[in-house]
N, C-alpha and C. Protein backbone atom coordinates (compact mmCIF):
# COMPACT_ATOMS: atom_id res chain seq x y z
N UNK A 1 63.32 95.00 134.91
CA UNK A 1 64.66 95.57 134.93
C UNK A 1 64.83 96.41 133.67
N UNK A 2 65.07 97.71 133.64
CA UNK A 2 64.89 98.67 132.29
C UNK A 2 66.77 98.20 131.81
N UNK A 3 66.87 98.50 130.89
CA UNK A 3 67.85 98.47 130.21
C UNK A 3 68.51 99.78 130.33
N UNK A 4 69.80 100.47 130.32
CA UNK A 4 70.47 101.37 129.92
C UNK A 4 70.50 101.39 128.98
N UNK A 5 70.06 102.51 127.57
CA UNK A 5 70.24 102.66 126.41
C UNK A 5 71.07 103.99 126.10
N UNK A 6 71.77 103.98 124.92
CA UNK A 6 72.69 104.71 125.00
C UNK A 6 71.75 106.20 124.35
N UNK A 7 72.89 106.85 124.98
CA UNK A 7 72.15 108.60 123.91
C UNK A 7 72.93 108.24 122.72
N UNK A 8 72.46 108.24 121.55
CA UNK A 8 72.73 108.40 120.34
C UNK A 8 73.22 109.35 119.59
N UNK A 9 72.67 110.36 120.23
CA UNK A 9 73.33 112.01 119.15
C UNK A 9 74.44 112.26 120.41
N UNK A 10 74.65 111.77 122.13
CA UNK A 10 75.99 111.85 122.49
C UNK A 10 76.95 111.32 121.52
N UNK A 11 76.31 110.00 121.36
CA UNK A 11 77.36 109.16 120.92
C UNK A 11 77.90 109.65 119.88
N UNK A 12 77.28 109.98 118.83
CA UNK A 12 77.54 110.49 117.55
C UNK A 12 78.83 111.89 117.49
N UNK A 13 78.14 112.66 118.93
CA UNK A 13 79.05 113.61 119.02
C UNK A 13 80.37 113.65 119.41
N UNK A 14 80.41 112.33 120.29
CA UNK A 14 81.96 112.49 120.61
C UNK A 14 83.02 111.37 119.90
N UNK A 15 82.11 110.26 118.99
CA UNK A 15 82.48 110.05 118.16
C UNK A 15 83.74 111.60 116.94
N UNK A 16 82.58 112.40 116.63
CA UNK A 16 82.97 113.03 115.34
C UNK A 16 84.12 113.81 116.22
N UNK A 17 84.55 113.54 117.64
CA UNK A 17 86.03 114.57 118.27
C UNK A 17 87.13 113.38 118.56
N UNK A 18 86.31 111.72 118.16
CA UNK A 18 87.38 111.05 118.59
C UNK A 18 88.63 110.81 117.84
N UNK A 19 89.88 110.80 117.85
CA UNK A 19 91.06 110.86 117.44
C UNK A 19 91.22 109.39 116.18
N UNK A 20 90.05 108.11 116.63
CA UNK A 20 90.50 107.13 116.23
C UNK A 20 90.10 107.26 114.88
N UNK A 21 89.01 107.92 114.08
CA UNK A 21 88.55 107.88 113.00
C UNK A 21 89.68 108.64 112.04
N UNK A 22 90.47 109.67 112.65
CA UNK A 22 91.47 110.39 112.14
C UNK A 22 92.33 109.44 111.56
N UNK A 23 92.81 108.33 112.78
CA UNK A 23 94.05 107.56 112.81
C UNK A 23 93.91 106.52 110.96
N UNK A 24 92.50 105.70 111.43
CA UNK A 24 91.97 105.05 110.31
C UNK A 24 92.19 105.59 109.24
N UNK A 25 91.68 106.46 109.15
CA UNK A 25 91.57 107.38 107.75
C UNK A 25 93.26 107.09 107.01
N UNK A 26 94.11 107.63 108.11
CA UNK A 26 95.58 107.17 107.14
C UNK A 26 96.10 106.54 107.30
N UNK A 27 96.11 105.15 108.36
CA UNK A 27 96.75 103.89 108.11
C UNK A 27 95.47 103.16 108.08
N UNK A 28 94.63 102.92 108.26
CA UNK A 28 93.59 101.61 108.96
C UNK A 28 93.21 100.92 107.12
N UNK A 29 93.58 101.43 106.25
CA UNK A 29 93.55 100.31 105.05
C UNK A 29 94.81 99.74 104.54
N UNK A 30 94.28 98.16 104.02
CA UNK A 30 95.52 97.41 103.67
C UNK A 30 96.18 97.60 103.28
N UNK A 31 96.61 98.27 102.57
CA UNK A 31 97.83 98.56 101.52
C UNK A 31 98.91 99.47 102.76
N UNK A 32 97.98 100.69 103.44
CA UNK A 32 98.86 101.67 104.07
C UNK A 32 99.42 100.59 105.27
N UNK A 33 98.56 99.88 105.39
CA UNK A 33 99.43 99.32 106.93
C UNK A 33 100.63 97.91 106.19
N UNK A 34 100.50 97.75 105.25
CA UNK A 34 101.25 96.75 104.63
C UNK A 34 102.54 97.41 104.42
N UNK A 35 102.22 98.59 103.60
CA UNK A 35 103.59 99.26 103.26
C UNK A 35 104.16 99.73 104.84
N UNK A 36 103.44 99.93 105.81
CA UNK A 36 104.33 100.13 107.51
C UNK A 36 104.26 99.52 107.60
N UNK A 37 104.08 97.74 107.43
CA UNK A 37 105.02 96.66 108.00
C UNK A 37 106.21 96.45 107.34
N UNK A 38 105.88 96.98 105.71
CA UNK A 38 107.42 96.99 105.45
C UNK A 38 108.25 97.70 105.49
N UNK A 39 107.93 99.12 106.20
CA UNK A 39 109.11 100.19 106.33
C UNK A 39 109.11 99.64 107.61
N UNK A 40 108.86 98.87 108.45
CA UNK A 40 108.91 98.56 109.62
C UNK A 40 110.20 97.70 109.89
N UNK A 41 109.91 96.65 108.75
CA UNK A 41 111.15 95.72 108.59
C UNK A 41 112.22 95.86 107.24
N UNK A 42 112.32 97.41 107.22
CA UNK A 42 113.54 98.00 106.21
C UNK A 42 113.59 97.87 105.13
N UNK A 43 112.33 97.86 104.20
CA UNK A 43 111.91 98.22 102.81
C UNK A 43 111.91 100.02 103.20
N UNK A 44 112.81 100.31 101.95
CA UNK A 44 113.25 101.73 101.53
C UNK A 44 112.85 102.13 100.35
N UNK A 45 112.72 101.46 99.58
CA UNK A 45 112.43 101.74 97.80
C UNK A 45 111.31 101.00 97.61
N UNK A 46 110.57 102.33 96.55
CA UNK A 46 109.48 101.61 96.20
C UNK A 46 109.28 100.76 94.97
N UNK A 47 110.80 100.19 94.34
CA UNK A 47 110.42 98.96 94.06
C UNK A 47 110.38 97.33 95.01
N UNK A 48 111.58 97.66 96.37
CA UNK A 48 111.40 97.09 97.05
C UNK A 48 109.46 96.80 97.75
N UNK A 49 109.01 97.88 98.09
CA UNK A 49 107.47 97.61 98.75
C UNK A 49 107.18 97.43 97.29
N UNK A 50 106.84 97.00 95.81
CA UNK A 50 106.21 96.89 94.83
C UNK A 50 106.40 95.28 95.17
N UNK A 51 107.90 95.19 94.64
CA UNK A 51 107.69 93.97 94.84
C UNK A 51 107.56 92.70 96.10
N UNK A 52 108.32 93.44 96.76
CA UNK A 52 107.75 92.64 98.52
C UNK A 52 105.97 92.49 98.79
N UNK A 53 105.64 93.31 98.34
CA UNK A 53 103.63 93.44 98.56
C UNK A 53 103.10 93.26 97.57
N UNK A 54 103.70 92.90 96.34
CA UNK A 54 102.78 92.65 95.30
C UNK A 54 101.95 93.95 94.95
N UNK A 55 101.76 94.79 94.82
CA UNK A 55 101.07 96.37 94.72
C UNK A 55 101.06 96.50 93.61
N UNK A 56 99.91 96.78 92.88
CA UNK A 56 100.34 97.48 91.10
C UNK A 56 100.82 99.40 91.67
N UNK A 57 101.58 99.28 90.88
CA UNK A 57 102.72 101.12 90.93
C UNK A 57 101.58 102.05 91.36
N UNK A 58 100.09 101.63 90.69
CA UNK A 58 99.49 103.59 90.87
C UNK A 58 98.72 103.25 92.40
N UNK A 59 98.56 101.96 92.95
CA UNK A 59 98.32 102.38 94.26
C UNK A 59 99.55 102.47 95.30
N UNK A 60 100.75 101.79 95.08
CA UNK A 60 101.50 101.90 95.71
C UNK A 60 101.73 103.61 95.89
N UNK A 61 102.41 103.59 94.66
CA UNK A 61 102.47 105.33 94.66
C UNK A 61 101.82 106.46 95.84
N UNK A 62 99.89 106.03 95.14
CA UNK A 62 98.80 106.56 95.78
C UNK A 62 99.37 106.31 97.80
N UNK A 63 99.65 105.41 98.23
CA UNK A 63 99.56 105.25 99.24
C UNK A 63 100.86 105.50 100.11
N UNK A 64 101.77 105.70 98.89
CA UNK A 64 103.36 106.44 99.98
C UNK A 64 103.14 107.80 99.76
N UNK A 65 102.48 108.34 99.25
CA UNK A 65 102.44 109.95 99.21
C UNK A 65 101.40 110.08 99.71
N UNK A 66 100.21 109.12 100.56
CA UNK A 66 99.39 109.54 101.68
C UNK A 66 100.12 109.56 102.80
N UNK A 67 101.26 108.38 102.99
CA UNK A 67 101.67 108.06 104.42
C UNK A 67 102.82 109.71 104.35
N UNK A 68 103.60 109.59 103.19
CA UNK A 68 104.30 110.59 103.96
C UNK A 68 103.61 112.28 104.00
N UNK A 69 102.79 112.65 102.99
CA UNK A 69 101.58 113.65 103.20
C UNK A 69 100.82 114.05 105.00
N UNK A 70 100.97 112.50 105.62
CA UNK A 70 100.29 111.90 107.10
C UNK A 70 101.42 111.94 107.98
N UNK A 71 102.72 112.31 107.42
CA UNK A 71 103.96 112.36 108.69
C UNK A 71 104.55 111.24 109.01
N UNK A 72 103.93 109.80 108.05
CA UNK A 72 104.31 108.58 108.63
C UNK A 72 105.59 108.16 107.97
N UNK A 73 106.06 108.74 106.48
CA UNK A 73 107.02 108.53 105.82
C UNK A 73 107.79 110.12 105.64
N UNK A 74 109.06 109.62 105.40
CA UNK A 74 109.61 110.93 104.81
C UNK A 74 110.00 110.55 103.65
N UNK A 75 110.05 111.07 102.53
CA UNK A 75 110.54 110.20 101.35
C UNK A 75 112.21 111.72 100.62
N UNK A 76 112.72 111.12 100.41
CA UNK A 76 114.02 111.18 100.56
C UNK A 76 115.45 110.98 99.09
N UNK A 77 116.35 111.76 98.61
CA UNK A 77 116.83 111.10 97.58
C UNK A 77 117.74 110.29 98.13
N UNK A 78 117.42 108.99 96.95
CA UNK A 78 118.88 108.07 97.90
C UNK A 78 120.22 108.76 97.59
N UNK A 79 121.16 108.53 98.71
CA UNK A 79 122.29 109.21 98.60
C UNK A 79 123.23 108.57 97.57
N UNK A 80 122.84 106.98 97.68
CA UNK A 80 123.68 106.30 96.44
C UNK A 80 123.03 106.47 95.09
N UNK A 81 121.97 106.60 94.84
CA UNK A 81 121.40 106.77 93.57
C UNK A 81 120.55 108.07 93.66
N UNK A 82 120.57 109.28 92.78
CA UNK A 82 119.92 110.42 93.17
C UNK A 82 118.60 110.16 91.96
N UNK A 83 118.63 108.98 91.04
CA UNK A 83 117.31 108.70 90.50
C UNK A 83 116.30 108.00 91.08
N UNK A 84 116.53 107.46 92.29
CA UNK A 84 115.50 106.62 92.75
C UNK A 84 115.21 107.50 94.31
N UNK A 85 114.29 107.46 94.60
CA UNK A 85 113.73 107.91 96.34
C UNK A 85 114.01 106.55 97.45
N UNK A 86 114.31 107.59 98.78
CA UNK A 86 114.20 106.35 99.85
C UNK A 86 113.04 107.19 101.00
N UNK A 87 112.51 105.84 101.49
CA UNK A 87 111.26 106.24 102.14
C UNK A 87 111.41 105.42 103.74
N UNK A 88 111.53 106.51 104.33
CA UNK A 88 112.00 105.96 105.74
C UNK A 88 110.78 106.36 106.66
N UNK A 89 111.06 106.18 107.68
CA UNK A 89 110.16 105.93 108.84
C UNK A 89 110.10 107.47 110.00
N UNK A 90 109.44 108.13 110.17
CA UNK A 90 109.75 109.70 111.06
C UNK A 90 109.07 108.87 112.41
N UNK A 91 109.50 109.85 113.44
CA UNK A 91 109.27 109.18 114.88
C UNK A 91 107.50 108.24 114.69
N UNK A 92 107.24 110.00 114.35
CA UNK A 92 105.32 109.38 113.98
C UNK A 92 105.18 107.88 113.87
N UNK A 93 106.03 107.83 112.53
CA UNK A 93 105.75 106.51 111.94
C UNK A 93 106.21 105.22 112.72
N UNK A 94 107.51 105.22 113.53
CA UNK A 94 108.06 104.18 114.17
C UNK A 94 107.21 103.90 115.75
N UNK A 95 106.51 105.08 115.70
CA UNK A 95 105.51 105.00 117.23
C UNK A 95 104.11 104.39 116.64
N UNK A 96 103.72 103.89 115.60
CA UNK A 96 103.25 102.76 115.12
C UNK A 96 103.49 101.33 115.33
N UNK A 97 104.67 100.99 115.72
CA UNK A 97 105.13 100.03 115.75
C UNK A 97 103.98 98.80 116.94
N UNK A 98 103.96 99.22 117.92
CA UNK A 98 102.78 98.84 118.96
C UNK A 98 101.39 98.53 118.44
N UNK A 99 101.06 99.30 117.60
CA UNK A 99 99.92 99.24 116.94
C UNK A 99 99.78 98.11 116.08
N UNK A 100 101.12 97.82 115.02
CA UNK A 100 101.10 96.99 114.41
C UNK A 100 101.62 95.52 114.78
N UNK A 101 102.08 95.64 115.53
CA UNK A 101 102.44 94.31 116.82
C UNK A 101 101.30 93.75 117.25
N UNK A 102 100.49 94.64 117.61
CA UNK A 102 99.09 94.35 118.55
C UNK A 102 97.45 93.41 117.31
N UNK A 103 98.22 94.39 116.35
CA UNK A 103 96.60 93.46 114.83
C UNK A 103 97.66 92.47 114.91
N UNK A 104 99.13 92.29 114.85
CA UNK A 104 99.33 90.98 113.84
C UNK A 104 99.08 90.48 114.86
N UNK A 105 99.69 90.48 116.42
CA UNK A 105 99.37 89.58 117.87
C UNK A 105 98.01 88.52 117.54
N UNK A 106 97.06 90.12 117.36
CA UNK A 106 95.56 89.45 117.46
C UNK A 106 95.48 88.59 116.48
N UNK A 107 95.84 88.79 115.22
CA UNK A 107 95.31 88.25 113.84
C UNK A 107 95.73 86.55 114.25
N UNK A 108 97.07 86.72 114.69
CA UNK A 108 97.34 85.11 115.09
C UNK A 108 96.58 84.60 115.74
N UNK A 109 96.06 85.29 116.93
CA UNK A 109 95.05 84.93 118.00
C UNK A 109 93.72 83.99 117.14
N UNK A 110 93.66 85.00 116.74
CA UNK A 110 91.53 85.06 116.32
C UNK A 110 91.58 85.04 115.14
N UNK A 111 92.85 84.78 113.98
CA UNK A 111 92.17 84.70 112.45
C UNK A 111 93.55 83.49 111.60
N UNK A 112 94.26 83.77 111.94
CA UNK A 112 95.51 83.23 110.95
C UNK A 112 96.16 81.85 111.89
N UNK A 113 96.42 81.90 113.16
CA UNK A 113 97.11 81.01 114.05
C UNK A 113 98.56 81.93 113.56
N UNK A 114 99.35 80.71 114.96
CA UNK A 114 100.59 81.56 115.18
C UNK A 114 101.36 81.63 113.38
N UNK A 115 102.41 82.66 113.08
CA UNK A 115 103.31 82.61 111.73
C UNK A 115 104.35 81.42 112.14
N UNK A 116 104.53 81.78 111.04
CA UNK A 116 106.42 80.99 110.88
C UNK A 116 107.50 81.41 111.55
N UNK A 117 107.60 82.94 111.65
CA UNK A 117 108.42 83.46 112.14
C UNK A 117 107.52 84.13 113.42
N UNK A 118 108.21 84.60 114.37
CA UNK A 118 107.96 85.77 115.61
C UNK A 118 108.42 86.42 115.88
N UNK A 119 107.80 87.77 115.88
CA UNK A 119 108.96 88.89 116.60
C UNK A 119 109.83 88.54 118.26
N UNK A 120 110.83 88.89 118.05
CA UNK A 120 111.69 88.85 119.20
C UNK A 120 112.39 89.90 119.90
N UNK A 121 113.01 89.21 120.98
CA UNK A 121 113.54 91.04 121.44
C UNK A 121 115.33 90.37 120.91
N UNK A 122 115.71 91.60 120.26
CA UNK A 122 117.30 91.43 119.31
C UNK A 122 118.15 90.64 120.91
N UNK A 123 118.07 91.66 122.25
CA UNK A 123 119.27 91.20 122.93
C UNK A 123 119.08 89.75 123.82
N UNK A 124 118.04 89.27 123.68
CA UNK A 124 117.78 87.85 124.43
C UNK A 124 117.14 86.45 123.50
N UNK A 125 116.54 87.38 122.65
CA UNK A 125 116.07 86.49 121.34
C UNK A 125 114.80 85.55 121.97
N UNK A 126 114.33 86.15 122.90
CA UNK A 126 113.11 85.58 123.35
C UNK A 126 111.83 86.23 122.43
N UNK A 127 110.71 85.95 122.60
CA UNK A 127 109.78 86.70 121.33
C UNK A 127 108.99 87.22 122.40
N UNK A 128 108.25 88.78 121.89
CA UNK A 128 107.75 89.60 122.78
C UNK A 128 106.79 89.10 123.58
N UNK A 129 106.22 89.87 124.84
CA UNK A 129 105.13 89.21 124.74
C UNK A 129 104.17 89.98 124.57
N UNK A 130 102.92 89.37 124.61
CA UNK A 130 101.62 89.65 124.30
C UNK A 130 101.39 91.09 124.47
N UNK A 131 101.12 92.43 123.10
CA UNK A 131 100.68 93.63 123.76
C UNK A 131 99.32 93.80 124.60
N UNK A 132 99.19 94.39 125.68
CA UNK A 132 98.46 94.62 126.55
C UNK A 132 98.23 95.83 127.01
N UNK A 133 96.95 96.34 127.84
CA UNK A 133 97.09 97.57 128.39
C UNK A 133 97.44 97.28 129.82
N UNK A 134 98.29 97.95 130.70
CA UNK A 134 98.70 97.74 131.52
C UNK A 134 98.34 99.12 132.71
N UNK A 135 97.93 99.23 134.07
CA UNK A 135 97.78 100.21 134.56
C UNK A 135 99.61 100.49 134.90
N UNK A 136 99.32 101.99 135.78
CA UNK A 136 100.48 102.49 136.53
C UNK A 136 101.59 101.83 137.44
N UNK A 137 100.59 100.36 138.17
CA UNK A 137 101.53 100.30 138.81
C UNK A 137 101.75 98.64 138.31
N UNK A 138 101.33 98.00 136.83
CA UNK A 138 101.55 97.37 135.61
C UNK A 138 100.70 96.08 135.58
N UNK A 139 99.31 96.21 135.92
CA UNK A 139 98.76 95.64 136.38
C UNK A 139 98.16 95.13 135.45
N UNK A 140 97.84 94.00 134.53
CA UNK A 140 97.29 93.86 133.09
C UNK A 140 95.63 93.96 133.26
N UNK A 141 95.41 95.09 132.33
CA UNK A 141 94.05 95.84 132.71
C UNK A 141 92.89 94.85 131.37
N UNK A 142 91.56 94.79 131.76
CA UNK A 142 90.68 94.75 130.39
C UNK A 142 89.78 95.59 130.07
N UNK A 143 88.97 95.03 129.53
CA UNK A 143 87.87 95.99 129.41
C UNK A 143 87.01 96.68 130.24
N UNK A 144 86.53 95.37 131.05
CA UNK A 144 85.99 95.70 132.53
C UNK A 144 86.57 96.75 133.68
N UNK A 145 87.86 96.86 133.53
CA UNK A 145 88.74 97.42 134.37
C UNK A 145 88.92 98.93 134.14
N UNK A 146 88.08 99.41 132.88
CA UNK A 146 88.79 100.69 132.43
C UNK A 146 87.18 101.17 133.13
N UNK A 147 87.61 102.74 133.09
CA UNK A 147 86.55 103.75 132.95
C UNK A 147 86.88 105.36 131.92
N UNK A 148 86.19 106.72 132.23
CA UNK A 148 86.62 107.44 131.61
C UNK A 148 86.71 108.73 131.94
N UNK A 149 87.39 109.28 131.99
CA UNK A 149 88.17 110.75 132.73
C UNK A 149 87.82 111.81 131.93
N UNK A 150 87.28 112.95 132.28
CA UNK A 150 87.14 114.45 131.28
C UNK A 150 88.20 114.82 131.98
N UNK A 151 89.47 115.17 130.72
CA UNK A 151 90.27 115.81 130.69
C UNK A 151 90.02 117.32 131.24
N UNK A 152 89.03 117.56 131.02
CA UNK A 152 88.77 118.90 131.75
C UNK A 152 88.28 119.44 132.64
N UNK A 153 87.71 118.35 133.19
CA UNK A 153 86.90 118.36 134.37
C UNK A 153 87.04 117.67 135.62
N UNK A 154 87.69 116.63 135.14
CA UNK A 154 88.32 115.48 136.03
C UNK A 154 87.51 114.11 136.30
N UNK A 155 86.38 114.62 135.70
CA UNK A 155 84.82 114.04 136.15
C UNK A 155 85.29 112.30 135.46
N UNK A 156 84.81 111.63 136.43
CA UNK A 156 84.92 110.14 136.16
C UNK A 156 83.90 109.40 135.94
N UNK A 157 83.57 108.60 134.70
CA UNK A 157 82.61 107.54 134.32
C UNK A 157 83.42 106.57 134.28
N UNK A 158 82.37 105.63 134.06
CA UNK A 158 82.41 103.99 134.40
C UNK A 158 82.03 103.67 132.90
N UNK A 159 82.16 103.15 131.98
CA UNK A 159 81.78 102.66 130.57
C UNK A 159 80.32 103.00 130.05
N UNK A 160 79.78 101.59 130.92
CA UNK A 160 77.96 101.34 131.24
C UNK A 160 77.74 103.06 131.39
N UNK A 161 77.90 104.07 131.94
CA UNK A 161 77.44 104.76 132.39
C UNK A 161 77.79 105.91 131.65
N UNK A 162 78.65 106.18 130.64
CA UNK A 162 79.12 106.82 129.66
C UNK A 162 78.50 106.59 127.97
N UNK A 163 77.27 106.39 128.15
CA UNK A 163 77.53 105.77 126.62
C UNK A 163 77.53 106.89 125.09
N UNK A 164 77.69 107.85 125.24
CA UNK A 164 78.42 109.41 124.66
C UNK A 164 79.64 109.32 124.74
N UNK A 165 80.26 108.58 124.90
CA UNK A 165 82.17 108.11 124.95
C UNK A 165 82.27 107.41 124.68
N UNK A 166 83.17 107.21 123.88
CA UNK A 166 83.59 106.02 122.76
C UNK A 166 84.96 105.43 122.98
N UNK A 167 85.71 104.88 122.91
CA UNK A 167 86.92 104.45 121.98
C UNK A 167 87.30 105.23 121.07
């Protein structure tokens, strides 16, 4: 029985067009996704994220003038104090929110166990559930279940049979 082995310089290639290495680059380290959990849950000032995250000033700094440089922050004079900045959240940044639901989900899953607290939904106060990928007609999809579409072609692979397409 031969094995399917992947093309390698595919892989490589559609790697270097995939969107996710972009994404990484400006949130996927700790500090950046720490400071969007706390503009997430209404840290505005960056002595608030200094001291809520523990951060020494020159990476904090370093890392709110990547996020908002990245569209994820807007940083802002406060209207009550015109010496200090406020650093809020642009659509970009609040359409993160899923993303960061989904590591902490997992992290409980597979590294930490459940927190103390849980996110909830405000009008029923039940806690979310589990993010998932879901098809069209909401069908909870996995891995097995997916394949992959050229946007330009229409042309359809199966995973196994794609291995020049990535994630």
């Amino acid at each position: 029985m031969s094995e399917i082995q992947p093309d390698i310089e595919a892989f490589k290639q559609a790697a270097l067009r995939c969107p996710l290495p972009e994404a990484i680059e400006l949130i996927g380290e700790k500090w950046a996704f720490l400071i969007l959990r706390g503009a997430l849950n209404g840290l505005q000032h960056f002595e608030q994220f200094q001291a809520g995250l523990g951060i020494a000033r020159n990476i904090l700094s370093d890392r709110l003038t990547k996020l908002v440089e990245g569209g994820i922050l807007i940083r802002e004079d406060d209207p009550d104090d015109r010496r200090k900045k406020v650093y809020s959240l642009t659509d970009k940044g609040e359409a993160l929110l899923p993303v960061v639901v989904a590591l902490r989900q997992w992290g409980e899953t597979w590294c930490h166990g459940p927190a103390d607290i849980q996110l909830a939904d405000q009008q029923t106060g039940q806690p979310v559930q589990q993010i998932a990928l879901h098809a069209k007609d909401g069908r909870k999809l996995a891995l097995k279940d997916l394949m992959w579409v050229d946007r330009r072609t229409g042309a359809t692979l199966r995973r196994h049979q794609a291995p020049g397409i990535d994630l």
